[in-house]
C-alpha atoms as a PDB file:
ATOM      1  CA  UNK A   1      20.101   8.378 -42.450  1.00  0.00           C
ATOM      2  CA  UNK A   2      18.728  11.870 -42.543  1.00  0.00           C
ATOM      3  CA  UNK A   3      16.750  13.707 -39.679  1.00  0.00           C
ATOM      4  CA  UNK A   4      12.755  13.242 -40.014  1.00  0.00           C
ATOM      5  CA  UNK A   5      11.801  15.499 -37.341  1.00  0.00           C
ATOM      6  CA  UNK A   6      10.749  18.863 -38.292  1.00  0.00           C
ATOM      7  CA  UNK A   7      11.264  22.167 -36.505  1.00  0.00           C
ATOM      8  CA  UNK A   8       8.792  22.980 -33.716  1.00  0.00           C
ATOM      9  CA  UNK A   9       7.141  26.669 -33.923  1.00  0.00           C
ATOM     10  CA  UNK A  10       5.428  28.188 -30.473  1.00  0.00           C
ATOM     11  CA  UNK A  11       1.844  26.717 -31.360  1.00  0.00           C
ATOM     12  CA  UNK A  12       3.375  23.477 -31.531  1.00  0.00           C
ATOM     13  CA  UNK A  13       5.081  23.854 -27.860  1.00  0.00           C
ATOM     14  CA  UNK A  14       1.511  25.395 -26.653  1.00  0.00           C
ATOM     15  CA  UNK A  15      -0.309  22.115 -27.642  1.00  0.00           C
ATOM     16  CA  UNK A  16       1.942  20.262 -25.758  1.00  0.00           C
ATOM     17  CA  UNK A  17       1.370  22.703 -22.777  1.00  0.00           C
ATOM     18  CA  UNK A  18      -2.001  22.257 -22.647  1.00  0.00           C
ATOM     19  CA  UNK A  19      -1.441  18.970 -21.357  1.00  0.00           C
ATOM     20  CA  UNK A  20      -0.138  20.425 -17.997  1.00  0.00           C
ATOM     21  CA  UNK A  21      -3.745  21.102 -17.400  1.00  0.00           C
ATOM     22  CA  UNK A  22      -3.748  17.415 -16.506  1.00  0.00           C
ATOM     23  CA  UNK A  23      -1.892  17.832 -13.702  1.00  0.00           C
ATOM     24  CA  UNK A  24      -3.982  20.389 -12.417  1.00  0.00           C
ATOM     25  CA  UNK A  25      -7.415  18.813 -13.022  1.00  0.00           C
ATOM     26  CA  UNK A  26      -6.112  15.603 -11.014  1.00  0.00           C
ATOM     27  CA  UNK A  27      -5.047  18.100  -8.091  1.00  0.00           C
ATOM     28  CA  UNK A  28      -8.243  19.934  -7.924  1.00  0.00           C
ATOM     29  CA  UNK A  29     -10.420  16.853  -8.688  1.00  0.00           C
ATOM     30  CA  UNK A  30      -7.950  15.106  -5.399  1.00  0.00           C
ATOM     31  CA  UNK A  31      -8.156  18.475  -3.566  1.00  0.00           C
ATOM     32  CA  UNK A  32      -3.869  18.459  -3.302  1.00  0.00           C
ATOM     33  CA  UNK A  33      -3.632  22.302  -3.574  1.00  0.00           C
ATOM     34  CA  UNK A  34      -0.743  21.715  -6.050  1.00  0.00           C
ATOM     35  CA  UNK A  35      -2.169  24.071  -8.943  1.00  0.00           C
ATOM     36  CA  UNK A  36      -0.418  27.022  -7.715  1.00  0.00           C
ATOM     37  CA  UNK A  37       3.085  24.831  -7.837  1.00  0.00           C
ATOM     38  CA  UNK A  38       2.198  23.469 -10.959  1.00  0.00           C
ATOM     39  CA  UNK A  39       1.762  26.919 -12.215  1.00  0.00           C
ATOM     40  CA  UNK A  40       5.063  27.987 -11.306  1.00  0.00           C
ATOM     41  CA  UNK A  41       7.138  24.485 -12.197  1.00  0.00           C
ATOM     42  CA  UNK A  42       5.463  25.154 -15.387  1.00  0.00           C
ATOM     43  CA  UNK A  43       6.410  28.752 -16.392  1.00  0.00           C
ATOM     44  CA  UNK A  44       9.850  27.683 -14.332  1.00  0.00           C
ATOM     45  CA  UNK A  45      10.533  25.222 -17.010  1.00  0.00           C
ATOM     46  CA  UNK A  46       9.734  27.394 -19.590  1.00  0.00           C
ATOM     47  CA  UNK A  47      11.558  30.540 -18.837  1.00  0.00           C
ATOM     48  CA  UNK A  48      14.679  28.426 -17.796  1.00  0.00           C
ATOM     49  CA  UNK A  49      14.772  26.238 -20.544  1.00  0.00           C
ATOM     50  CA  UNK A  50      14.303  29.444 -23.240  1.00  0.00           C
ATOM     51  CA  UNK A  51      17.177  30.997 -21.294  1.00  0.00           C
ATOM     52  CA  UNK A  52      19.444  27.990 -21.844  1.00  0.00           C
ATOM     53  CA  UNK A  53      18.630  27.816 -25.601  1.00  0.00           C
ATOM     54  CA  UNK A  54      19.573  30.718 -25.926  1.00  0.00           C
ATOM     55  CA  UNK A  55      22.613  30.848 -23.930  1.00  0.00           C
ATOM     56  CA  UNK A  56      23.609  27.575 -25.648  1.00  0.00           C
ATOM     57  CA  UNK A  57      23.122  28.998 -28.633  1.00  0.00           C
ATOM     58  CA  UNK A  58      25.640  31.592 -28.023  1.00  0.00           C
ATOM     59  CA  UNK A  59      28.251  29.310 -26.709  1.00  0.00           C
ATOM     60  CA  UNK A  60      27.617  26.962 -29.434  1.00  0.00           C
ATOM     61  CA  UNK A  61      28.742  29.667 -32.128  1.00  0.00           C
ATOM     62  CA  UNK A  62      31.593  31.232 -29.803  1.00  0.00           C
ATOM     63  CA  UNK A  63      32.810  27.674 -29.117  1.00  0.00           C
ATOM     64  CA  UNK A  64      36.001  29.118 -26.771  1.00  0.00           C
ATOM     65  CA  UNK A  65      37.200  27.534 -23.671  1.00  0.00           C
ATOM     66  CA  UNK A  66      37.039  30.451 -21.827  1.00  0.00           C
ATOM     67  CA  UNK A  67      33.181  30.443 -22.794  1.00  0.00           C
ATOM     68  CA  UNK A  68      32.366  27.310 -22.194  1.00  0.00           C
ATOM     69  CA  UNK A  69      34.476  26.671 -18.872  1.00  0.00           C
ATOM     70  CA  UNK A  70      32.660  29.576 -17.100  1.00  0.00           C
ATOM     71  CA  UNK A  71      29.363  27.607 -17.977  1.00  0.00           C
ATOM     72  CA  UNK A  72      30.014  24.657 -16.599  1.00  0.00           C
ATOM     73  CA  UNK A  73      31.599  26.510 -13.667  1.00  0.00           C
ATOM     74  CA  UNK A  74      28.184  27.362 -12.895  1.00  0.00           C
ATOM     75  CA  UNK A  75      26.182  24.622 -13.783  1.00  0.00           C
ATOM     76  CA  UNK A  76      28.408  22.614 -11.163  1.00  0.00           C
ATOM     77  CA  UNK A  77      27.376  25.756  -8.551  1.00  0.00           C
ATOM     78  CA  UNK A  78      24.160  25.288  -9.207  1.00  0.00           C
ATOM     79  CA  UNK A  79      23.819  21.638  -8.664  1.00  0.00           C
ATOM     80  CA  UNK A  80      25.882  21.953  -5.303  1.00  0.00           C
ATOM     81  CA  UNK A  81      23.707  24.239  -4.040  1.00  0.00           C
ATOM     82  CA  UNK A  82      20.572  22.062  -4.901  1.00  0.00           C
ATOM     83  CA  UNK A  83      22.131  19.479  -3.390  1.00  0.00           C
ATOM     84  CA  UNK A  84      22.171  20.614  -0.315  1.00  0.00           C
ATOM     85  CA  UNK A  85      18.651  21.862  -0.101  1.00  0.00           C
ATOM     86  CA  UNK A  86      17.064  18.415   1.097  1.00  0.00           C
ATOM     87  CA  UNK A  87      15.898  17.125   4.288  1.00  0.00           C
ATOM     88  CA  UNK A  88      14.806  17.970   7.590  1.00  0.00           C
ATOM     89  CA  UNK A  89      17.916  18.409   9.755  1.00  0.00           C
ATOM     90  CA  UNK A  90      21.008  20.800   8.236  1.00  0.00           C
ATOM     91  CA  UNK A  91      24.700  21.160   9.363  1.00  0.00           C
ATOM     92  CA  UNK A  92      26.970  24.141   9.413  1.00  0.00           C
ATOM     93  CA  UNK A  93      28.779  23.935   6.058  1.00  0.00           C
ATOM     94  CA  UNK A  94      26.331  21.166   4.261  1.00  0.00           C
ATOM     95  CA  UNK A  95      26.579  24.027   1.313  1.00  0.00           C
ATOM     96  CA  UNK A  96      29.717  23.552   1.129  1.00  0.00           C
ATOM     97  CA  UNK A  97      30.211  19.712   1.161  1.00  0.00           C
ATOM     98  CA  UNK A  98      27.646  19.460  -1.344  1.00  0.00           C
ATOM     99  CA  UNK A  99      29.451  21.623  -4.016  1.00  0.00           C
ATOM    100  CA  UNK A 100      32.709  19.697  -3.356  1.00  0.00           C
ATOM    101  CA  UNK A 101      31.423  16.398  -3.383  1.00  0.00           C
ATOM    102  CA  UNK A 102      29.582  16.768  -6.702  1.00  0.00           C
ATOM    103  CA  UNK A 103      32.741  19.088  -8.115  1.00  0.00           C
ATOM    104  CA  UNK A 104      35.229  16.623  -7.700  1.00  0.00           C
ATOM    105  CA  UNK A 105      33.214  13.493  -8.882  1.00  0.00           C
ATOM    106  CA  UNK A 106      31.535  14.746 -11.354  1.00  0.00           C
ATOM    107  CA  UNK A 107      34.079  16.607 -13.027  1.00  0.00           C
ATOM    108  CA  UNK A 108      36.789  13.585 -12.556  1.00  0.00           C
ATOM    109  CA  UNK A 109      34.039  11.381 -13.826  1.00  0.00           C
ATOM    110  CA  UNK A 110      33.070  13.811 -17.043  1.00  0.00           C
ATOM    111  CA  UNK A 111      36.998  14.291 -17.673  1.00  0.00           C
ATOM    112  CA  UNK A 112      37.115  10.480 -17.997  1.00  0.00           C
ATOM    113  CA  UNK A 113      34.621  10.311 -20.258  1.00  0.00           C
ATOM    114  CA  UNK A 114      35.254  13.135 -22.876  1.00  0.00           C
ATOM    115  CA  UNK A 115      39.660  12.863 -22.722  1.00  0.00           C
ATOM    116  CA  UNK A 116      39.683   8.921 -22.445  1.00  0.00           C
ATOM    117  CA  UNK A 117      35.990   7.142 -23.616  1.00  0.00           C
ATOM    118  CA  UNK A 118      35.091   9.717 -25.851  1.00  0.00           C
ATOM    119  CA  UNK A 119      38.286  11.751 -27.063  1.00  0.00           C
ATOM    120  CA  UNK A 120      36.942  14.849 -27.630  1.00  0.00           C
ATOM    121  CA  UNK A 121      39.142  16.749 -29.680  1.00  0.00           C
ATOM    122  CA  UNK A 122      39.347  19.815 -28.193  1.00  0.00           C
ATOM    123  CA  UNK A 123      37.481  18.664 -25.252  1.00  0.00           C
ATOM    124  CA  UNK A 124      35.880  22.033 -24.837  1.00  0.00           C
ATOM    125  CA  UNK A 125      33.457  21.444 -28.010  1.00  0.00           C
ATOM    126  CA  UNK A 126      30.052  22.923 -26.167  1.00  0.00           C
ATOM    127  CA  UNK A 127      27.601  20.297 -27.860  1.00  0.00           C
ATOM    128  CA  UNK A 128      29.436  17.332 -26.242  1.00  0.00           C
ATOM    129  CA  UNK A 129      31.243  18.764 -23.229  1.00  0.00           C
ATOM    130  CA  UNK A 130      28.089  20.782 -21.608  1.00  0.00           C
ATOM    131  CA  UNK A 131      25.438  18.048 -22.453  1.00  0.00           C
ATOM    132  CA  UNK A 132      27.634  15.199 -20.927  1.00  0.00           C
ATOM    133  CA  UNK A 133      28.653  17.254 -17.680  1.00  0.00           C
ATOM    134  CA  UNK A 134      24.699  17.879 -17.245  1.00  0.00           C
ATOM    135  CA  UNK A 135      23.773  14.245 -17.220  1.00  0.00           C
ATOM    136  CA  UNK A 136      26.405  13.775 -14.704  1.00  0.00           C
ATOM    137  CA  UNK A 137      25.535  16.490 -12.623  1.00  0.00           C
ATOM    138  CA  UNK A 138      22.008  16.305 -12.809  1.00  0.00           C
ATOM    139  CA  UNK A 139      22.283  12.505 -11.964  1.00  0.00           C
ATOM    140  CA  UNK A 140      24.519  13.092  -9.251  1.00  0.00           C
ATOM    141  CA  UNK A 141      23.080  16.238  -7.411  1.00  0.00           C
ATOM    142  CA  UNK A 142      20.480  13.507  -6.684  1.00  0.00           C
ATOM    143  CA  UNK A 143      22.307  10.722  -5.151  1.00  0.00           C
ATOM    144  CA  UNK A 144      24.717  13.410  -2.931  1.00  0.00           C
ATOM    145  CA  UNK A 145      20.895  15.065  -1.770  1.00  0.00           C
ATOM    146  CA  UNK A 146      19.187  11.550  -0.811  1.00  0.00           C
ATOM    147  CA  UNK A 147      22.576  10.397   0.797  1.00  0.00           C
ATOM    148  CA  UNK A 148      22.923  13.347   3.069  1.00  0.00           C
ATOM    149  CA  UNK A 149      19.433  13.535   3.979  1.00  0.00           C
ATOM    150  CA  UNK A 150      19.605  10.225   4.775  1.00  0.00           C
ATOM    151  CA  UNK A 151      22.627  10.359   6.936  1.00  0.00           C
ATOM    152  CA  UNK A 152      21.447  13.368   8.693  1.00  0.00           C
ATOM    153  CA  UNK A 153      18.082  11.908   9.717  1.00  0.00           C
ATOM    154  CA  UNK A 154      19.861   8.589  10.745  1.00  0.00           C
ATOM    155  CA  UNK A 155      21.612  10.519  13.086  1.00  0.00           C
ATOM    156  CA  UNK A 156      19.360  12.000  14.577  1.00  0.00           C
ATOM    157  CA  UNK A 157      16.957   8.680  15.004  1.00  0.00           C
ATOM    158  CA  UNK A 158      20.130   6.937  16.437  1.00  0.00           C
ATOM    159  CA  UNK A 159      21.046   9.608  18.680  1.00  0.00           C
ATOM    160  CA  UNK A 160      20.744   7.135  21.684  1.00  0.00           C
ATOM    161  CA  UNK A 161      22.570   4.189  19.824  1.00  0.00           C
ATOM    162  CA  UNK A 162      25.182   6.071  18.648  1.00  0.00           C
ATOM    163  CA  UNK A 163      26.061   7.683  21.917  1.00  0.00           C
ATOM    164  CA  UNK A 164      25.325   4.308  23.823  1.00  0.00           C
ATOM    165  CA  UNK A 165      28.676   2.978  21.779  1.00  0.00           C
ATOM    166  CA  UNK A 166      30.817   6.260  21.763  1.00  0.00           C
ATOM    167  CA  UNK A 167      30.400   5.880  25.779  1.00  0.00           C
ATOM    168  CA  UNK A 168      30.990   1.931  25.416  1.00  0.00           C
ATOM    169  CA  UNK A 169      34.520   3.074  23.859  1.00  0.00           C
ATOM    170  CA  UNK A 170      33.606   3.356  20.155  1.00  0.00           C
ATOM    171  CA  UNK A 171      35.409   5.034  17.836  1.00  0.00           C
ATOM    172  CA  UNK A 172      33.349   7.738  15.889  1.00  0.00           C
ATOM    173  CA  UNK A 173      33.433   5.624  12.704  1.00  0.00           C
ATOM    174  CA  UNK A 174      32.101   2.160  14.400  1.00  0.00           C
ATOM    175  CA  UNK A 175      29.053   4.450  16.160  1.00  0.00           C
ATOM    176  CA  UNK A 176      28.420   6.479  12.487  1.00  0.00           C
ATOM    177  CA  UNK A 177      29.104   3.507  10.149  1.00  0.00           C
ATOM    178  CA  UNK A 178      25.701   1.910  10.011  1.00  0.00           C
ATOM    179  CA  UNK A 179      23.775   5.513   9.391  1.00  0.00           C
ATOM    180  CA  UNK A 180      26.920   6.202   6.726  1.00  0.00           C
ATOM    181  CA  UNK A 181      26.437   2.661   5.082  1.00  0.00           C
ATOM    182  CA  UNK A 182      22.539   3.494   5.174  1.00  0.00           C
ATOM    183  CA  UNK A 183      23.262   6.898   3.592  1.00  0.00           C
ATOM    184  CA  UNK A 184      25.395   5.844   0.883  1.00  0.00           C
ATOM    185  CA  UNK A 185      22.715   2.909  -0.209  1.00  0.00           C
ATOM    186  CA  UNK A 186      20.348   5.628  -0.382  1.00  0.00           C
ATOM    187  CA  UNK A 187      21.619   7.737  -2.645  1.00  0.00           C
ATOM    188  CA  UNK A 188      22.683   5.024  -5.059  1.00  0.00           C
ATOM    189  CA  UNK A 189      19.688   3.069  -5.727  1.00  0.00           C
ATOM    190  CA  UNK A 190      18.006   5.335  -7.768  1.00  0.00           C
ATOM    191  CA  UNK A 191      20.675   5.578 -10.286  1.00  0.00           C
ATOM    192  CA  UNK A 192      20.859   0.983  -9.616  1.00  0.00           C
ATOM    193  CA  UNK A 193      17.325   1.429 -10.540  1.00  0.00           C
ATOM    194  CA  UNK A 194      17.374   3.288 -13.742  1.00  0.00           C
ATOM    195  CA  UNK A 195      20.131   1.068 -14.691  1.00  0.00           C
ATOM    196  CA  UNK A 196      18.169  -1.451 -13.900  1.00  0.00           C
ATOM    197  CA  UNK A 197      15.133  -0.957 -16.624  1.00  0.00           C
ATOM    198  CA  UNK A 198      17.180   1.078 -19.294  1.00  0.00           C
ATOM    199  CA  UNK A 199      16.467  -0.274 -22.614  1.00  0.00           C
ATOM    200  CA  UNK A 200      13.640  -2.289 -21.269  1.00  0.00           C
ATOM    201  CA  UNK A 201      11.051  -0.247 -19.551  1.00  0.00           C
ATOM    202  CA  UNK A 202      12.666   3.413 -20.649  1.00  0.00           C
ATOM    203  CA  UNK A 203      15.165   5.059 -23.036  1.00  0.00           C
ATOM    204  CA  UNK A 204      17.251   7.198 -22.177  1.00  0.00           C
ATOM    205  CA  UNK A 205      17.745  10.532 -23.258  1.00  0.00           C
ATOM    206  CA  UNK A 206      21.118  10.978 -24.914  1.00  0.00           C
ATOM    207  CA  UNK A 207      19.630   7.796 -26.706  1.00  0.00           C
ATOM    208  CA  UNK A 208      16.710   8.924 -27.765  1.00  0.00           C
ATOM    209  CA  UNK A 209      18.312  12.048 -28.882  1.00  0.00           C
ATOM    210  CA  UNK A 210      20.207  10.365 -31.231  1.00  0.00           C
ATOM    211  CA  UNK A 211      17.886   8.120 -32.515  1.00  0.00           C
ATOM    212  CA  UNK A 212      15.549  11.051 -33.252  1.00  0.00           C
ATOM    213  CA  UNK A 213      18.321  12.859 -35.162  1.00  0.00           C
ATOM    214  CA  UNK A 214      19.156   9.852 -37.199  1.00  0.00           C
ATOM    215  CA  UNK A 215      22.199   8.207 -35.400  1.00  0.00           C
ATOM    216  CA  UNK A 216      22.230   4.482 -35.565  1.00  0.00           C
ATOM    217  CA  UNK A 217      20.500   3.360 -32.946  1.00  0.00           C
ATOM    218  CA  UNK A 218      23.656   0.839 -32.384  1.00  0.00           C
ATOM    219  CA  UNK A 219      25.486   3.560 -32.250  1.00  0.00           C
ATOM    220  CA  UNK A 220      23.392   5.500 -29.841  1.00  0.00           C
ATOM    221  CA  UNK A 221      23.459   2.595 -27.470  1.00  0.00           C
ATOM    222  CA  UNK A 222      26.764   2.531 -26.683  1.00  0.00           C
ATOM    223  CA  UNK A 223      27.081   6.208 -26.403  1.00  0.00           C
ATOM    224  CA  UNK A 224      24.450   5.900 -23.812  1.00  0.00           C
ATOM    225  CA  UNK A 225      26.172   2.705 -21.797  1.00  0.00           C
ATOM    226  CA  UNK A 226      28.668   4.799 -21.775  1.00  0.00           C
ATOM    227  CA  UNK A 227      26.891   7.631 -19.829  1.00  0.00           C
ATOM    228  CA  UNK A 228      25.108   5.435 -18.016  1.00  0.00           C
ATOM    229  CA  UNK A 229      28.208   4.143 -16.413  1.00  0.00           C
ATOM    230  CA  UNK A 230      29.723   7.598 -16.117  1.00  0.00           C
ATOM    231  CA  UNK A 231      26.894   8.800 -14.238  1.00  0.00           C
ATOM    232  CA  UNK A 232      27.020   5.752 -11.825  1.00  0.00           C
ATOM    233  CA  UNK A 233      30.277   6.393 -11.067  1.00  0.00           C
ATOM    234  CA  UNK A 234      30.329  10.039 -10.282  1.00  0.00           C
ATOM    235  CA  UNK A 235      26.898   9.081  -8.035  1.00  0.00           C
ATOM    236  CA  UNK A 236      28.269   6.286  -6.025  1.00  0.00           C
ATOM    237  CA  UNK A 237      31.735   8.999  -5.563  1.00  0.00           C
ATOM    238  CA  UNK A 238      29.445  12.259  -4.686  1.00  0.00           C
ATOM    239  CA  UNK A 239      27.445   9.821  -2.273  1.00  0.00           C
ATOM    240  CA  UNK A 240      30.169   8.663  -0.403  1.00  0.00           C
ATOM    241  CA  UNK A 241      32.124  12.059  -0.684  1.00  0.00           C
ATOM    242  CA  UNK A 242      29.413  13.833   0.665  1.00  0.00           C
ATOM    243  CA  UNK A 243      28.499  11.548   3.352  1.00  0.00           C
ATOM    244  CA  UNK A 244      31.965  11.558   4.629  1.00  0.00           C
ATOM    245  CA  UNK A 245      32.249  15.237   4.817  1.00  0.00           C
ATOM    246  CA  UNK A 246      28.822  14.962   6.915  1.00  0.00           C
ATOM    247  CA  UNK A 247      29.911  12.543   9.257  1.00  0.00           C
ATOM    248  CA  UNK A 248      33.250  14.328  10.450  1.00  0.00           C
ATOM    249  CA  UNK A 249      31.131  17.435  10.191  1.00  0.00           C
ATOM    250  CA  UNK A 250      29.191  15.870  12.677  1.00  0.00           C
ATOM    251  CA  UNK A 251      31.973  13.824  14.952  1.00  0.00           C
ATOM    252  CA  UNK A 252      34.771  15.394  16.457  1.00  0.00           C
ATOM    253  CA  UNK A 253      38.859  13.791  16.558  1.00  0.00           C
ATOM    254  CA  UNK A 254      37.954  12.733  19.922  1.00  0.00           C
ATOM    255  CA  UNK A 255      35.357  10.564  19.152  1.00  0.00           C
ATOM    256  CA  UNK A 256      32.406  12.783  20.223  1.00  0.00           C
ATOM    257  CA  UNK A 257      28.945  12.904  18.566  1.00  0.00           C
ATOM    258  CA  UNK A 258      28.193  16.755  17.795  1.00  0.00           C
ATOM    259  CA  UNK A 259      24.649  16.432  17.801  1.00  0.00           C
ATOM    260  CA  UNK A 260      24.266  19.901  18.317  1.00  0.00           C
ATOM    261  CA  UNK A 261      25.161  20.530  14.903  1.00  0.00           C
ATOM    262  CA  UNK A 262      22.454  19.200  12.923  1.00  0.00           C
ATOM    263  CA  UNK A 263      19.612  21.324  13.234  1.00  0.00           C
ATOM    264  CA  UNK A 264      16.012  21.631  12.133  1.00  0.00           C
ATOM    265  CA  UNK A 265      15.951  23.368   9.071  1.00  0.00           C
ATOM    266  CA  UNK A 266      13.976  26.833   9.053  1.00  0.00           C
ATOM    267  CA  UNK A 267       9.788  25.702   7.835  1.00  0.00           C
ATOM    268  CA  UNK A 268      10.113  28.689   5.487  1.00  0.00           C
ATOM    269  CA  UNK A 269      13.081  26.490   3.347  1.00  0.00           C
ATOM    270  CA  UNK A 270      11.024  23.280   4.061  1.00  0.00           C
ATOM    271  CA  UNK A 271       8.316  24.910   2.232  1.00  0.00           C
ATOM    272  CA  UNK A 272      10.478  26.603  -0.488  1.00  0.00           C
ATOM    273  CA  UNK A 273      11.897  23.023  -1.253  1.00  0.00           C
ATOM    274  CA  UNK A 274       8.604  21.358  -1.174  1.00  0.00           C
END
């Protein structure tokens, strides 16, 4: 089957932006004051996504480990440190969990899927190794985020509870264990849920990739069960990775509930991340 679609020119992308101006009629029409934002998300997603075609571009014709590693070096920096950019409350070193949580499962998780699912021979090839790893990381930035928010502000809610039972005798993992199972159900649903209605109510985008360049779409469906289940993995790991590394952040070896390290995160980065 041979590709259909044609190649898009710059008109072609300005038609399509035109249709931000949606967005900003319904916020001025609903007074949200979100035009400025949706100014910048805009010309955001534009610059950045020029940059990467471009960049990819590069890689794609170098195609050398040392090229490609590098890359995805920083792609995993990147989602660390937009992990960790979420919530109300912040810890000493929350940077830091969030780049080794989603490190270590994500990359485990992608090295599963391109040296034993996929056999990628050499696994560095940039068109399969980068666009895989990004799926994973993108996927699981979000469930690490949502789980540490959500720890951190059960914490802090619980204060009372969770000292009540450190001072009943408690051990710091029977006071933390409800806000930790909490945590760790929040940062997996919304990967449960897109599993939930793929196929049915959306299609994916590796899928629809594929489809659009010709690929059988039996073919492209199994590819993307395959994803789907490599990015549930690596979520449900960085959740409960990062979580972890929060909660003995946040309780010491003697069983003592360091409340003073969560803090109220500066209203100038509340606003940034808003």
């Amino acid at each position: 089957m041979n590709p259909v679609l044609q190649n898009l020119g710059l008109g072609d992308v300005a038609i399509a932006a035109l249709l931000v101006f949606v967005n900003g009629a319904v916020s001025v029409l609903l007074k949200l004051d979100l035009e400025r934002k949706l100014a910048w998300a805009a010309t955001r997603t534009v610059v950045q996504l020029l940059a990467i075609g471009y960049v990819l571009g590069w890689v794609f014709a170098y195609n050398r480990w040392y090229v490609v590693l590098p890359l995805m070096v920083l792609m995993t920096l990147i989602a660390g440190i937009a992990g960790s950019q979420r919530g109300a409350h912040v810890y000493a070193g929350q940077r830091a969990d969030s780049i080794l949580s989603i490190w270590v499962s994500a990359w485990l998780v992608a090295a599963v899927g391109l040296f034993v699912v996929i056999r990628i021979r050499p696994w560095y090839q940039p068109q399969y190794a980068i666009p895989i790893l990004g799926m994973i990381l993108g996927n699981t930035l979000t469930g690490v985020s949502l789980g540490v928010e959500r720890m951190t502000q059960e914490l802090t809610a619980r204060r009372d509870r969770v000292d009540s039972a450190l001072a009943l005798g408690a051990t710091r993992w029977e006071a933390a264990q409800a806000p930790a199972r909490d945590a760790v159900r929040a940062g997996m649903i919304p990967t449960l849920n897109q599993m939930a209605v793929v196929g049915v109510v959306s299609l994916p985008g590796m899928m629809t990739g594929q489809v659009l360049a010709g690929e059988s779409p039996l073919q492209a469906v199994r590819y993307q069960i395959v994803i789907m289940f490599l990015i549930a993995a690596s979520s449900a790991l960085g959740t409960v990775g990062a979580v972890l590394l929060a909660y003995r952040r946040v309780f010491s070896a003697e069983h003592r509930f360091l409340a003073s390290r969560l803090v109220e995160r500066p209203a100038s980065a509340k606003k940034r991340i808003a």
